[in-house]
Protein backbone atom coordinates (compact mmCIF):
# COMPACT_ATOMS: atom_id res chain seq x y z
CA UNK A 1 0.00 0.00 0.00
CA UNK A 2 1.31 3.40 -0.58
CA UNK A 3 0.66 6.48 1.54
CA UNK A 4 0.07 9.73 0.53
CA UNK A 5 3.33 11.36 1.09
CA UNK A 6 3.97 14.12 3.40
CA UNK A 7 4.28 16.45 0.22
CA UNK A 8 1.14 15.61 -1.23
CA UNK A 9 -0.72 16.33 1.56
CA UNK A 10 0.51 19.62 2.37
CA UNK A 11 -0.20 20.07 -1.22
CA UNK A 12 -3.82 19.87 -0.53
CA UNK A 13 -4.01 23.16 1.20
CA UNK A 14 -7.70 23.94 1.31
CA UNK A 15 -7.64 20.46 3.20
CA UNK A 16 -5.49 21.75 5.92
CA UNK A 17 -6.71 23.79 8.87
CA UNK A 18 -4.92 26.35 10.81
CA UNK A 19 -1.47 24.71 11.47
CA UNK A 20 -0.03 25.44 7.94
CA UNK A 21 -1.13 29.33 8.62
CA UNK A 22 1.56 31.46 9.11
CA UNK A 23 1.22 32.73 12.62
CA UNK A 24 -0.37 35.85 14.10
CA UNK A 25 -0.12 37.94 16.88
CA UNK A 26 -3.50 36.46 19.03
CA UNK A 27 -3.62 33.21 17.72
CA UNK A 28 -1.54 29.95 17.36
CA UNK A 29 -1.54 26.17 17.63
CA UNK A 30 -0.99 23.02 20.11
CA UNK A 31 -0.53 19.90 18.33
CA UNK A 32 -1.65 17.02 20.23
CA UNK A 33 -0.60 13.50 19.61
CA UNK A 34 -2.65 10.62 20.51
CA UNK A 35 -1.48 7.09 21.47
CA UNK A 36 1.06 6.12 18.91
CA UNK A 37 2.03 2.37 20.21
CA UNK A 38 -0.03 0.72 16.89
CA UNK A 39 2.06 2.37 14.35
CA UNK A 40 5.40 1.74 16.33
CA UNK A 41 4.51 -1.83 17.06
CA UNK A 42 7.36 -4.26 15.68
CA UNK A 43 4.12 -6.40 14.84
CA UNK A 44 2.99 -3.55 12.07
CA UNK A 45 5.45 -3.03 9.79
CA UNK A 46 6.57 -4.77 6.69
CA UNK A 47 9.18 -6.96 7.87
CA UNK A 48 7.17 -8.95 10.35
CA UNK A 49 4.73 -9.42 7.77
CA UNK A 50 2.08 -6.22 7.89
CA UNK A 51 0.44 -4.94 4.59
CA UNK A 52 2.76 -1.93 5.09
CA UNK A 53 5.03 0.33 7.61
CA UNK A 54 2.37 1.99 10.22
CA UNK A 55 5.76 3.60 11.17
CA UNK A 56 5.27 5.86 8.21
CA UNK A 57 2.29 7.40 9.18
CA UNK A 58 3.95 8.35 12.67
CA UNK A 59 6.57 9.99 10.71
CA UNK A 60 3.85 11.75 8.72
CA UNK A 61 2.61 12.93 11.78
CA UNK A 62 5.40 14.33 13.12
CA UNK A 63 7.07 15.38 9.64
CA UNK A 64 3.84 18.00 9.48
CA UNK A 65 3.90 19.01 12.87
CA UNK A 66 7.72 20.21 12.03
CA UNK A 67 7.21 21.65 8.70
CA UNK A 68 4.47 23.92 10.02
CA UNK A 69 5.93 25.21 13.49
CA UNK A 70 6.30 28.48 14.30
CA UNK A 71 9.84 28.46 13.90
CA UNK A 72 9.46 27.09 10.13
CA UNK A 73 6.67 30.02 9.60
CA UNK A 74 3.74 28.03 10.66
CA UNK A 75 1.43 28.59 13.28
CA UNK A 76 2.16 25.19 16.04
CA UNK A 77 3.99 26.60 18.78
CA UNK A 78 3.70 23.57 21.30
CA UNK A 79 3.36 19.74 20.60
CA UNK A 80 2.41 16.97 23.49
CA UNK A 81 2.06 13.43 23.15
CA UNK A 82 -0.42 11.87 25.28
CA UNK A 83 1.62 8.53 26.07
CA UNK A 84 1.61 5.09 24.87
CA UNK A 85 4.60 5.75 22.44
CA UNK A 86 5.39 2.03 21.79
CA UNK A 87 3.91 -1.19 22.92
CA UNK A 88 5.79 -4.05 24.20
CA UNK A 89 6.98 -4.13 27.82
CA UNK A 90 10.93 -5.66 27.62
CA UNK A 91 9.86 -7.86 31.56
CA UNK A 92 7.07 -9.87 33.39
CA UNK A 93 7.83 -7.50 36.85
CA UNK A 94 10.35 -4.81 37.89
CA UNK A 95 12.39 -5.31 40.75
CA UNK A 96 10.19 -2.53 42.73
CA UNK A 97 6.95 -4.55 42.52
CA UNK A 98 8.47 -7.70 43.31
CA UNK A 99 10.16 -6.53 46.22
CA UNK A 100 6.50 -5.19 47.44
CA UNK A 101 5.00 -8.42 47.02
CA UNK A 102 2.99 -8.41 44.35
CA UNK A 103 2.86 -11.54 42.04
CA UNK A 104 2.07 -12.27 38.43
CA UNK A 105 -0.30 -14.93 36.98
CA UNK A 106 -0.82 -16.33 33.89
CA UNK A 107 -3.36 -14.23 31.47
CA UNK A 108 -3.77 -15.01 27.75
CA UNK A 109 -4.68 -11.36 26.80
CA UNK A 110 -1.27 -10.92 28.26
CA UNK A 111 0.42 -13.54 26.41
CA UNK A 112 -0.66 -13.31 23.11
CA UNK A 113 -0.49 -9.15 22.49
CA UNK A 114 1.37 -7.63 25.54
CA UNK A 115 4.11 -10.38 26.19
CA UNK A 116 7.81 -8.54 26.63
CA UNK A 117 9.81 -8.51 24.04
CA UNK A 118 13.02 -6.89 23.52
CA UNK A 119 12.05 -5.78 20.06
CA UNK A 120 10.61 -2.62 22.04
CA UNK A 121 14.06 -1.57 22.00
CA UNK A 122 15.46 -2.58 19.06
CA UNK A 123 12.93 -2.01 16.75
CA UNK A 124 9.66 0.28 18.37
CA UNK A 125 11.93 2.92 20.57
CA UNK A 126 14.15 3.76 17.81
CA UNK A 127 10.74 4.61 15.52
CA UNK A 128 9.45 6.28 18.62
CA UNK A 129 13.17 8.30 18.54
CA UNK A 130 13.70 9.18 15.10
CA UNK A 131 9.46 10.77 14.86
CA UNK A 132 10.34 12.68 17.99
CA UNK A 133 13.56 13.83 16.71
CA UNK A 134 11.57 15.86 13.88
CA UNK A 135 10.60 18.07 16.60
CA UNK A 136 13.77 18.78 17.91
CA UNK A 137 14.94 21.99 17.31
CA UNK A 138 11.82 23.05 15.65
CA UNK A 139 9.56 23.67 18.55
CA UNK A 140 9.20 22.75 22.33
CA UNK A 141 7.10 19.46 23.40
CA UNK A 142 6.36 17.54 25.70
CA UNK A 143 5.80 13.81 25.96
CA UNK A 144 4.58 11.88 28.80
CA UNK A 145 4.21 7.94 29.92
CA UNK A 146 1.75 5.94 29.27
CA UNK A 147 0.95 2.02 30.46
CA UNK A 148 2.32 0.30 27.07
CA UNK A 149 5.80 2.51 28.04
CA UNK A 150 6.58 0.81 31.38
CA UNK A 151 9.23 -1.61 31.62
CA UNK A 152 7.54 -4.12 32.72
CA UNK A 153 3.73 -5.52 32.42
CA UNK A 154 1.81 -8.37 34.03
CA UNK A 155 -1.54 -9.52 35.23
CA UNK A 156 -1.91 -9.31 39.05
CA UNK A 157 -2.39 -12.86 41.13
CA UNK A 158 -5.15 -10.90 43.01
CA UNK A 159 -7.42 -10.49 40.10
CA UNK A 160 -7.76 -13.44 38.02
CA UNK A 161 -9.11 -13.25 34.59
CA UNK A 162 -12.25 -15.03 33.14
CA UNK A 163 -11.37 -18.74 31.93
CA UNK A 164 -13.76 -17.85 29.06
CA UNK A 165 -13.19 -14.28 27.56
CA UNK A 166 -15.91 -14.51 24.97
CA UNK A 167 -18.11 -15.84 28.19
CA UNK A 168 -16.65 -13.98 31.41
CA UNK A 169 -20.29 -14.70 33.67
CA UNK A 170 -20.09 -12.78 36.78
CA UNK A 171 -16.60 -12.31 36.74
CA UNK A 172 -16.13 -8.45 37.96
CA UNK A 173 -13.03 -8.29 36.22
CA UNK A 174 -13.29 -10.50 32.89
CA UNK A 175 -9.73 -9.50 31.67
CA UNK A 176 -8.13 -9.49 35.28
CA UNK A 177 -6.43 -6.56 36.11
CA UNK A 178 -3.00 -5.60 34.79
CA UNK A 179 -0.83 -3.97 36.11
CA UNK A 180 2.32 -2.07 34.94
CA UNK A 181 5.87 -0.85 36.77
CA UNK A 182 9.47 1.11 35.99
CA UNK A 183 10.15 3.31 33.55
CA UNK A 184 13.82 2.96 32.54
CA UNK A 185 13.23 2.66 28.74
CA UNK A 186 11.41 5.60 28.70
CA UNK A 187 13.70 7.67 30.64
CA UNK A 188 16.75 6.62 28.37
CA UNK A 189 14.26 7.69 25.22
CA UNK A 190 12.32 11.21 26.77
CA UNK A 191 14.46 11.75 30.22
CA UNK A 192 15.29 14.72 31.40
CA UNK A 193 19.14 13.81 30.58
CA UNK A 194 18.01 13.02 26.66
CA UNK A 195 19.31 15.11 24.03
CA UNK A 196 15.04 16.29 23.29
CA UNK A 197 15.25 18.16 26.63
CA UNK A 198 19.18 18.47 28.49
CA UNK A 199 19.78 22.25 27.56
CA UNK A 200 16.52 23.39 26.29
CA UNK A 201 15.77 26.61 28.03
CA UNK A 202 12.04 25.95 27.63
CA UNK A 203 12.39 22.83 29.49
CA UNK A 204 11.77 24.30 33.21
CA UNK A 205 11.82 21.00 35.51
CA UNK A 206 11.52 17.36 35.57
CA UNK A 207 10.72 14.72 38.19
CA UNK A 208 11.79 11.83 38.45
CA UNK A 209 14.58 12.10 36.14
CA UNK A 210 11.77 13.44 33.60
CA UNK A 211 9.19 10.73 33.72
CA UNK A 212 6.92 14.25 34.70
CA UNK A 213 8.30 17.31 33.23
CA UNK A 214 7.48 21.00 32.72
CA UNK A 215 7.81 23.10 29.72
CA UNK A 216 6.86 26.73 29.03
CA UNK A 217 6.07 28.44 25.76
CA UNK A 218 4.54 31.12 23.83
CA UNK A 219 1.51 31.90 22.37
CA UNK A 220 -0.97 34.76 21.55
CA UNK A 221 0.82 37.44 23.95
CA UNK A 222 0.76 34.51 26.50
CA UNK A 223 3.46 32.67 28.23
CA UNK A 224 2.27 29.13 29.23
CA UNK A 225 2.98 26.55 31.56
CA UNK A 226 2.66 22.79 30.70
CA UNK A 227 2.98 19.93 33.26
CA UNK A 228 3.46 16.48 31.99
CA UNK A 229 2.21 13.75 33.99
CA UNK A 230 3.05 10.20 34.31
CA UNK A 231 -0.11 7.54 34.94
CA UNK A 232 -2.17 7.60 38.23
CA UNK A 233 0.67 9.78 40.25
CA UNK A 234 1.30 9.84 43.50
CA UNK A 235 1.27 11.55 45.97
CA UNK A 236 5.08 12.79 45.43
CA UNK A 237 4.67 13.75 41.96
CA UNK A 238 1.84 15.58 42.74
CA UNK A 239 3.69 17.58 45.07
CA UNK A 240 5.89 18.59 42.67
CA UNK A 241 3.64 19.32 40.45
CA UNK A 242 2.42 21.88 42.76
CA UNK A 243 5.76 23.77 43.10
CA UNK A 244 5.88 23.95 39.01
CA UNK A 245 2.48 25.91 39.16
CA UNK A 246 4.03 27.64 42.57
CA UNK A 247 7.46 28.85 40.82
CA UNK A 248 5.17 30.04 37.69
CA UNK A 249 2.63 31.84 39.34
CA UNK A 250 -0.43 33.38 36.91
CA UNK A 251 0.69 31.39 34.12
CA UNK A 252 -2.05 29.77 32.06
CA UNK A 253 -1.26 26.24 32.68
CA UNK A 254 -2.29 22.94 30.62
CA UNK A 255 -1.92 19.38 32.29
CA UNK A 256 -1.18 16.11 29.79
CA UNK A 257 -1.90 12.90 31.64
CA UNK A 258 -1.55 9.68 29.94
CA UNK A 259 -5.60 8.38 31.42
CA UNK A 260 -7.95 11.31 32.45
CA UNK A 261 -11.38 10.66 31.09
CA UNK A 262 -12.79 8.03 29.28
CA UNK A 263 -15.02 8.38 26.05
CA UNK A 264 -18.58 8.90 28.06
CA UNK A 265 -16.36 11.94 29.92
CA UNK A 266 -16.27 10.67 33.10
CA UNK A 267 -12.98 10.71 35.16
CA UNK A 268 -12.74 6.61 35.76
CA UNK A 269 -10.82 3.90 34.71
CA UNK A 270 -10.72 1.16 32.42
CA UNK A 271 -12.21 -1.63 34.10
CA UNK A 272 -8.74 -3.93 33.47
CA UNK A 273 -6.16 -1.09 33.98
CA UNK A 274 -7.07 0.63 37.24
CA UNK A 275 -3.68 1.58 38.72
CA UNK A 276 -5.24 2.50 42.03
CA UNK A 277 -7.05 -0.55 42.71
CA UNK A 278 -4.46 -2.70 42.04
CA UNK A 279 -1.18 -0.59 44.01
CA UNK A 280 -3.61 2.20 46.24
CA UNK A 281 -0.82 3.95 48.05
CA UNK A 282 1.45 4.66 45.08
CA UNK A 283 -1.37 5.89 42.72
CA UNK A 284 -4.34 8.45 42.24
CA UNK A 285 -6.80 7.94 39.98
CA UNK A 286 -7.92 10.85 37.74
CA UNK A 287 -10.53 11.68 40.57
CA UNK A 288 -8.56 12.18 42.93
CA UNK A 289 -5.76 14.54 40.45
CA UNK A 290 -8.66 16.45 39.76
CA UNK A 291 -9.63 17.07 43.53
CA UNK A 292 -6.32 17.18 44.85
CA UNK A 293 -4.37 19.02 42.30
CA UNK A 294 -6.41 20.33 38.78
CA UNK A 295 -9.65 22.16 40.79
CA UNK A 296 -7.17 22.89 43.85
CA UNK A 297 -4.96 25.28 41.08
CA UNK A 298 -6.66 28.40 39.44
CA UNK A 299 -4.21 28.58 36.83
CA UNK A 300 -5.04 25.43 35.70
CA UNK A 301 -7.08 25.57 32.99
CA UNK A 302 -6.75 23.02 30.94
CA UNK A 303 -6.76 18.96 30.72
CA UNK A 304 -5.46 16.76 27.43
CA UNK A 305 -5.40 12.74 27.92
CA UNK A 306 -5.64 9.51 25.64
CA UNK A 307 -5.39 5.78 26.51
CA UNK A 308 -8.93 5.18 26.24
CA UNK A 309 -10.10 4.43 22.75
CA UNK A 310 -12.11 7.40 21.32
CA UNK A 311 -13.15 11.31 21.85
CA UNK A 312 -14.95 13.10 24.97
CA UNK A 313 -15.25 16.45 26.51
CA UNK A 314 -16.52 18.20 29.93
CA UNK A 315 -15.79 21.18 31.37
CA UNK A 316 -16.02 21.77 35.37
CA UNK A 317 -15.55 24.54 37.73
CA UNK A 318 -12.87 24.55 39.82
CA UNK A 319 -12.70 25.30 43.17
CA UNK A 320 -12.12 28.93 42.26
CA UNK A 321 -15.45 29.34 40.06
CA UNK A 322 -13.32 29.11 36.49
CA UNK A 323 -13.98 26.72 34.00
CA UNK A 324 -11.07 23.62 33.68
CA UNK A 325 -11.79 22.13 29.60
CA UNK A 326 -11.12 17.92 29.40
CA UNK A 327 -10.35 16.31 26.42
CA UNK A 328 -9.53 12.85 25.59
CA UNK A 329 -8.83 12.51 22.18
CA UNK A 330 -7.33 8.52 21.36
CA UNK A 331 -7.49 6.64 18.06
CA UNK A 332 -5.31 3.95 18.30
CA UNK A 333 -8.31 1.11 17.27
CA UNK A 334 -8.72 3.08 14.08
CA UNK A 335 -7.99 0.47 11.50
CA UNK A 336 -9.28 1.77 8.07
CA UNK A 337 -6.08 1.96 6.53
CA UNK A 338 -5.23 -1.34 7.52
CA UNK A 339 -9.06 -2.61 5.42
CA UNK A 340 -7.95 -0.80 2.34
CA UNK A 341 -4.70 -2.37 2.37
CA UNK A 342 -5.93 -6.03 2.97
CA UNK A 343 -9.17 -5.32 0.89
CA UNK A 344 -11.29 -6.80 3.34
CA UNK A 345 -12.60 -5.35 6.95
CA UNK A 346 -10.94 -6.16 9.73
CA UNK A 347 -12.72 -7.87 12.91
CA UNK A 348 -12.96 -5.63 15.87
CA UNK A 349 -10.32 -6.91 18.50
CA UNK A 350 -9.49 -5.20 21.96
CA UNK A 351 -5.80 -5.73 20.91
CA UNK A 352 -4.06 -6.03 17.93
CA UNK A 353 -5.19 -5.11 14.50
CA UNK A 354 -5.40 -0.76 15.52
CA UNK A 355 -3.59 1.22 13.70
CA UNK A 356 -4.70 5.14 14.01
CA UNK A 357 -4.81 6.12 10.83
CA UNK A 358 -2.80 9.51 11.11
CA UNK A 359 -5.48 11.05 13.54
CA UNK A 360 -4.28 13.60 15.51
CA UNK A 361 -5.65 16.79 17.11
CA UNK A 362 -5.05 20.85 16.09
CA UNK A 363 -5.66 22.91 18.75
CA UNK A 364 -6.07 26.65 17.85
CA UNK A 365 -6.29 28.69 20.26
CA UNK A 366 -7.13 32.89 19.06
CA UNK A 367 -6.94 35.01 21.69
CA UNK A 368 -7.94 38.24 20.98
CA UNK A 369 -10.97 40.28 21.95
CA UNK A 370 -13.56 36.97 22.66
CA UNK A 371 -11.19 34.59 23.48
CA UNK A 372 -11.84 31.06 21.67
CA UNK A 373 -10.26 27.39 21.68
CA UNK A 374 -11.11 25.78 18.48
CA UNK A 375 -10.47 21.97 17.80
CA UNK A 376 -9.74 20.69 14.46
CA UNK A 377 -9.18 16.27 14.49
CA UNK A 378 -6.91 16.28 11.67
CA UNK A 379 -5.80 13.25 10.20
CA UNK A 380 -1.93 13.67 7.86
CA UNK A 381 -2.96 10.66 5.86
CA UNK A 382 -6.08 12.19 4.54
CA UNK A 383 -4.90 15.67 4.29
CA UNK A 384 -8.26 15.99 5.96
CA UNK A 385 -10.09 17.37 9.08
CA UNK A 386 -13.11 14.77 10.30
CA UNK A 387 -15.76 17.24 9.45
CA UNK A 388 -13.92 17.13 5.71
CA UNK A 389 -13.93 13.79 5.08
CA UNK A 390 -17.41 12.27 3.64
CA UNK A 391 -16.95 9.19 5.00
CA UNK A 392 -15.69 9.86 8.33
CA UNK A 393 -18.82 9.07 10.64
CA UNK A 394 -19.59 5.58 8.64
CA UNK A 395 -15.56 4.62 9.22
CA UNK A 396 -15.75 5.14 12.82
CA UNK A 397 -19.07 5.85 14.56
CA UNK A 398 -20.13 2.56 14.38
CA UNK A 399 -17.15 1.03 16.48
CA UNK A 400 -17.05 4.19 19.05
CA UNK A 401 -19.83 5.58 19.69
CA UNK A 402 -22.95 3.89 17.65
CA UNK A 403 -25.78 5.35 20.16
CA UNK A 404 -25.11 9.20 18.46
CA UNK A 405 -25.96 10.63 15.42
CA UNK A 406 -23.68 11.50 12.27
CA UNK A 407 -23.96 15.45 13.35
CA UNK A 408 -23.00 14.99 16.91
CA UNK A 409 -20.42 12.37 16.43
CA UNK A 410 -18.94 15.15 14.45
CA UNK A 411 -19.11 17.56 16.77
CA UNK A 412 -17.06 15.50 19.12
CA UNK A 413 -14.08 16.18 17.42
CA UNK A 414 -14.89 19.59 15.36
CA UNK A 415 -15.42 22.21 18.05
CA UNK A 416 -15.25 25.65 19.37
CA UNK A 417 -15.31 26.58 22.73
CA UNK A 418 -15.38 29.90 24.39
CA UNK A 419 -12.62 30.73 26.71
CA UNK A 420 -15.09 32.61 28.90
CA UNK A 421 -13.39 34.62 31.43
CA UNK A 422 -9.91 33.94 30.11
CA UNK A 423 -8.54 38.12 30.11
CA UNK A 424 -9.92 37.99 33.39
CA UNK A 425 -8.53 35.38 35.11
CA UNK A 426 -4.78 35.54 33.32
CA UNK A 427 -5.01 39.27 32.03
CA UNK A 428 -3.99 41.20 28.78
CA UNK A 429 -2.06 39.62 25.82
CA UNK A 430 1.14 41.46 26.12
């Protein structure tokens, strides 16, 4: 199968929203990057036997996110990747776990599509690498952990999975519970010691050795503050956290989190990867970050997450009467791509045959008189927004959310919200 190049689709430019505008003095960009772990996957790509490279349309991604940064005359001043960069653990348990007691047990989901294997490193980090290293240099960005990037992932002896999966019964927990632990690959890839961030005078802190970082940038006579989050933190990180938004007080500040809200916008779990049920006094849930840390900040204004399969959106007050905006945005089961290629349609599976097809999301934010925050879901492989492509509810509704209609399906991922109150609270452009 061959993809439409890079070229070709900036070529379409009545196709492509507000990113390849060159930028202004009120308005600008965010590129955010959803779960990437099906097109880095050693399992998708040509040599293991795919139709095709889903590494290309990662580079895509990333190749149009650099060609139309502000530095390059474009209008994307930011980038942040919402986790899950690649998708094999490289061990059954790290050392910290194990030494805590906690004990592994067989699990065929497990087994057949999450089983380590040291082609994370060999083959998915260094695709991972060489998409992020398009950014470098071009603009500043952020990119945070998600479960597929841990060292190490298992299914925990507590929470045994249904002997039938097509049958689970009254089995609470049908797929068990897995569970997830150290971050040493990622650290060597996205660290704070990496080449992407050692040096870079937008890069303003890092816990953990970067597993959670900070970055600020500029936007629309705005200087922002960006935390990135690891999954479920604790307690600790969350206190660091708080001296980020302490040491950059008034900033307008916008939290990534690997798992925030799931696609009926509610802040809860997936029912087999709840990080606080399984390990409660080293995690929060994404109830508890919200009451201890998002609502508990004014600055705080906004909230970006992916890990759960499709789009959502709420907006609550905080604890200071000011709106906090939630988005998940996550298309990693997105597989029509992978139909044209085989030139048949592929059976829905929880793991396995996703692939994304180039979805991402282009955030622009205009900031002038009435303040606004308009979302664009762009994919680079159509050179097309979802409100632009004809086809784009009948490709995905169906599998995501088949209770809605065409129009408001739509309008889950081609918005514009007000940013009420936003001079107010944060004060004049400068």
């Amino acid at each position: 199968m061959r993809f439409q190049t890079l070229l070709a689709a900036l070529a379409l430019s009545s196709a492509i929203p507000a990113a390849a505008q060159r930028a202004d003095d009120t308005g600008f960009t965010i590129a955010v990057i959803p779960d990437t772990q099906n097109y880095t996957d050693f399992e998708h790509q040509t040599e293991a036997g795919f139709p095709f490279d889903a590494r290309e349309l990662f580079y895509q991604q990333m190749a149009f996110i650099a060609r139309n940064a502000r530095s390059q005359g474009g209008d994307i001043v930011f980038a942040t990747a919402v986790g899950d960069i690649w998708q094999h653990a490289t061990s059954r348990m790290d050392p910290d776990h194990t030494a805590r007691g906690l004990r592994a047990i067989p699990n065929p989901i497990v087994e057949r599509h999450l089983a380590p294997d040291a082609r994370a490193l060999t083959v998915e980090r260094p695709i991972a690498r060489r998409g992020f290293a398009m950014l470098d240099g071009k603009l500043p960005f952020s990119v945070v952990p998600g479960n597929h990037d841990y060292d190490a992932n298992w299914s925990d002896s507590r929470y045994p999975p249904a002997t039938d999966i097509a049958h689970p019964g009254t089995n609470r927990f049908p797929f068990g519970q897995l569970h997830y632990g150290g971050l040493k690959n990622w650290t060597s890839a996205f660290g704070a010691r990496t080449p992407f961030f050692a040096g870079k005078p937008w890069y303003v802190g890092s816990f953990r050795d970067g597993v959670d970082s900070a970055q600020i940038f500029e936007g629309g006579g705005y200087r922002f503050l960006h935390l990135g989050l690891e999954m479920a933190p604790d307690d600790a990180t969350i206190a660091w956290a708080e001296t980020m938004v302490r040491t950059h007080p008034g900033l307008p500040t916008i939290v990534t989190i690997h798992d925030f809200l799931n696609p009926a916008a509610q802040r809860k779990a997936i029912s087999a990867i709840d990080f606080k049920l399984v390990d409660p006094s080293h995690h929060n849930n994404a109830e508890d970050l919200w009451t201890k840390f998002v609502a508990a900040h004014d600055q705080i204004f906004l909230v970006l997450s992916g890990h759960q399969n499709g789009q959502a959106r709420r907006i609550d007050t905080n604890r200071f009467g000011h709106p906090v905006i939630q988005l998940l945005a996550d298309y990693q089961d997105r597989r029509r791509t992978l139909d044209t290629a085989t030139g048949k349609t592929t059976a829905a599976s929880m793991l396995g045959v996703g692939i994304g097809d180039g979805w991402l999301r282009l955030m622009r934010f205009d900031l002038g008189k009435d303040p606004t925050l308009t979302v664009r879901t762009f994919s680079t492989h159509y050179a097309a927004t979802a409100s632009q492509l004809p086809t784009y509810a009948a490709s995905y509704k169906a599998s995501e959310k088949p209770a809605v209609s065409d129009a408001a399906f739509l309008d889950d991922e081609d918005f514009t919200i007000a940013l009420s109150g936003f001079r107010k609270r944060f004060g004049a452009p400068r």
